[in-house]
C-alpha atoms as a PDB file:
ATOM      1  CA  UNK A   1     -18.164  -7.019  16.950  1.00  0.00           C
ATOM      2  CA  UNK A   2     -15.911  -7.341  14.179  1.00  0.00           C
ATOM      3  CA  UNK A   3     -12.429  -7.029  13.906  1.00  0.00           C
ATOM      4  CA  UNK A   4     -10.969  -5.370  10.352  1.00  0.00           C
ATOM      5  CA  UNK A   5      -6.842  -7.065   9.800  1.00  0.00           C
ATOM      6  CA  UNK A   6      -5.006  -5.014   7.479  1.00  0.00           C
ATOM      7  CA  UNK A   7      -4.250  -6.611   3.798  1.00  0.00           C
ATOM      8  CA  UNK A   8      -1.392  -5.654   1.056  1.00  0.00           C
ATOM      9  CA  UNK A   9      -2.829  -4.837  -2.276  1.00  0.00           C
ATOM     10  CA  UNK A  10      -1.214  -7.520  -4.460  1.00  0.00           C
ATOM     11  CA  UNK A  11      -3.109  -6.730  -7.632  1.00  0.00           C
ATOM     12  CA  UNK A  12      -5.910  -4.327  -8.529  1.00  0.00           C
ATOM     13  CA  UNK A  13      -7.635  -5.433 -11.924  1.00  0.00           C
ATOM     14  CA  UNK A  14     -10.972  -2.412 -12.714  1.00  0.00           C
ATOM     15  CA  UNK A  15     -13.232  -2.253  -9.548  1.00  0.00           C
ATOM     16  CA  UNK A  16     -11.511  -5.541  -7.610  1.00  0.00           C
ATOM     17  CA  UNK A  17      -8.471  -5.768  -5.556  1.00  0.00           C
ATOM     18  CA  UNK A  18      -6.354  -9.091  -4.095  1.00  0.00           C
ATOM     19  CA  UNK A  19      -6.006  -8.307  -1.035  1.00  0.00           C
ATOM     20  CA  UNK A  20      -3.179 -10.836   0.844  1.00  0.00           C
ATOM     21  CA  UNK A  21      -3.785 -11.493   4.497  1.00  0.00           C
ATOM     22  CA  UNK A  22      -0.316 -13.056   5.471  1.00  0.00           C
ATOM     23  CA  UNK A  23      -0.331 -15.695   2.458  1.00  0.00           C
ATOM     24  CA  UNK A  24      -4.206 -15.939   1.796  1.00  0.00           C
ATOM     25  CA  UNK A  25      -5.676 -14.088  -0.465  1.00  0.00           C
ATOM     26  CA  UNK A  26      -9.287 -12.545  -1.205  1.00  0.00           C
ATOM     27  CA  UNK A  27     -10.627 -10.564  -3.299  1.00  0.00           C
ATOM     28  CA  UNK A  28     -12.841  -7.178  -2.409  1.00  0.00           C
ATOM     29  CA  UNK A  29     -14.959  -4.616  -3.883  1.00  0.00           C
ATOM     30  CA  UNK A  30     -12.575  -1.257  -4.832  1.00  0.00           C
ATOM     31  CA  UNK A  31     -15.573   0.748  -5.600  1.00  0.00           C
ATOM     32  CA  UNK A  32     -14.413   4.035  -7.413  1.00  0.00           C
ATOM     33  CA  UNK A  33     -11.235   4.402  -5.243  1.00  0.00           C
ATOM     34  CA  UNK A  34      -7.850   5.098  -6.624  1.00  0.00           C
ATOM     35  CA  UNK A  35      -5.599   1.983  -4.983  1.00  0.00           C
ATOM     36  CA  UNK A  36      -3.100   0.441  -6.080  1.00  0.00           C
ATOM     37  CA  UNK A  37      -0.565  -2.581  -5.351  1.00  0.00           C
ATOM     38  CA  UNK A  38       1.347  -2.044  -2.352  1.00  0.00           C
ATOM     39  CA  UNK A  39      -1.564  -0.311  -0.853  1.00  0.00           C
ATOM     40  CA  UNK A  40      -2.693  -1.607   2.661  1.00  0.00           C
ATOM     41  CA  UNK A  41      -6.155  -2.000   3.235  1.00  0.00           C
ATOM     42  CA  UNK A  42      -9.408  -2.536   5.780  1.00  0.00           C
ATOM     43  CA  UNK A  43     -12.225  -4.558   4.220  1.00  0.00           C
ATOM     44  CA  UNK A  44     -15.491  -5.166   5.632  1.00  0.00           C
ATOM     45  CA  UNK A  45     -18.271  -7.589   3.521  1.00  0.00           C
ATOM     46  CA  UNK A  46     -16.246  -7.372   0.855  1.00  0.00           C
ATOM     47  CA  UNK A  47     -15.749  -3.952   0.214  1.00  0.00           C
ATOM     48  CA  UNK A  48     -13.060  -1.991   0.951  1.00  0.00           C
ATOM     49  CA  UNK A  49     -13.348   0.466   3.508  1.00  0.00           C
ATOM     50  CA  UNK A  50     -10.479   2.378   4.462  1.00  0.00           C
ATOM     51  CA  UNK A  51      -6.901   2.780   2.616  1.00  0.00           C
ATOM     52  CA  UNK A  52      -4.108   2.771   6.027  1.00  0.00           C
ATOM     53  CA  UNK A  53      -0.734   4.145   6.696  1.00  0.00           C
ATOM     54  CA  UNK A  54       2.153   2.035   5.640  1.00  0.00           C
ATOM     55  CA  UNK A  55       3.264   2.267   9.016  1.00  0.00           C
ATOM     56  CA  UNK A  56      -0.063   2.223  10.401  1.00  0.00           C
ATOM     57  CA  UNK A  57      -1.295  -1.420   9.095  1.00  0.00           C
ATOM     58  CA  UNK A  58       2.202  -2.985   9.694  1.00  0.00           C
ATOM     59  CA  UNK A  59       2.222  -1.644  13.327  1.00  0.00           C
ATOM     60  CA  UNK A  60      -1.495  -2.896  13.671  1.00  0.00           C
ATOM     61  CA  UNK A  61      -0.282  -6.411  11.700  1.00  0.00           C
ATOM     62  CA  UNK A  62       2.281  -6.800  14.007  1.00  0.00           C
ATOM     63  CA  UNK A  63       0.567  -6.351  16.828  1.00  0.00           C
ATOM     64  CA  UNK A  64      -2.845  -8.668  16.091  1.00  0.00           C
ATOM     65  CA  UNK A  65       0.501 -11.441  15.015  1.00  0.00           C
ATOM     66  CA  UNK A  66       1.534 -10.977  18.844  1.00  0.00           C
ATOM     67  CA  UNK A  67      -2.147 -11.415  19.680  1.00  0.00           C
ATOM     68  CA  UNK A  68      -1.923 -14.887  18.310  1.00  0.00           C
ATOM     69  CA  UNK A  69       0.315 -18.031  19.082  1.00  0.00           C
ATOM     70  CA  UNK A  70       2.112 -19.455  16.876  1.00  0.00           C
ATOM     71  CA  UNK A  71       1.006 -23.295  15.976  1.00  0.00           C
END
């Protein structure tokens, strides 16, 4: 099972996003979708899958973030 964590768009250049995960980035697929920075995302294989909520992937960030302790 695999578990999708929301990204912020931080740049969109033709079909490829930067996607930042909490201060690492990656890069994913964008296919034929119309994103754009700000945008948060789910990505699976490198593909983007699903545009979110604003509310929606913060709520979701914050609570994988409480899912994890802090080192």
């Amino acid at each position: 099972m695999c578990i999708a964590f929301p990204g912020k768009i931080v740049k969109v250049e033709a079909d490829t996003a930067t996607i930042d995960y909490l201060g690492e980035t990656k890069e994913a697929n964008v296919g034929n979708t119309k994103l754009k920075e700000g945008d948060y995302v789910l990505v699976q294989a490198g593909f983007v899958i699903k545009k979110l909520d604003k509310n929606e992937a913060k709520e979701s960030i914050k609570l994988l973030k409480s899912l994890v302790p802090e080192s």
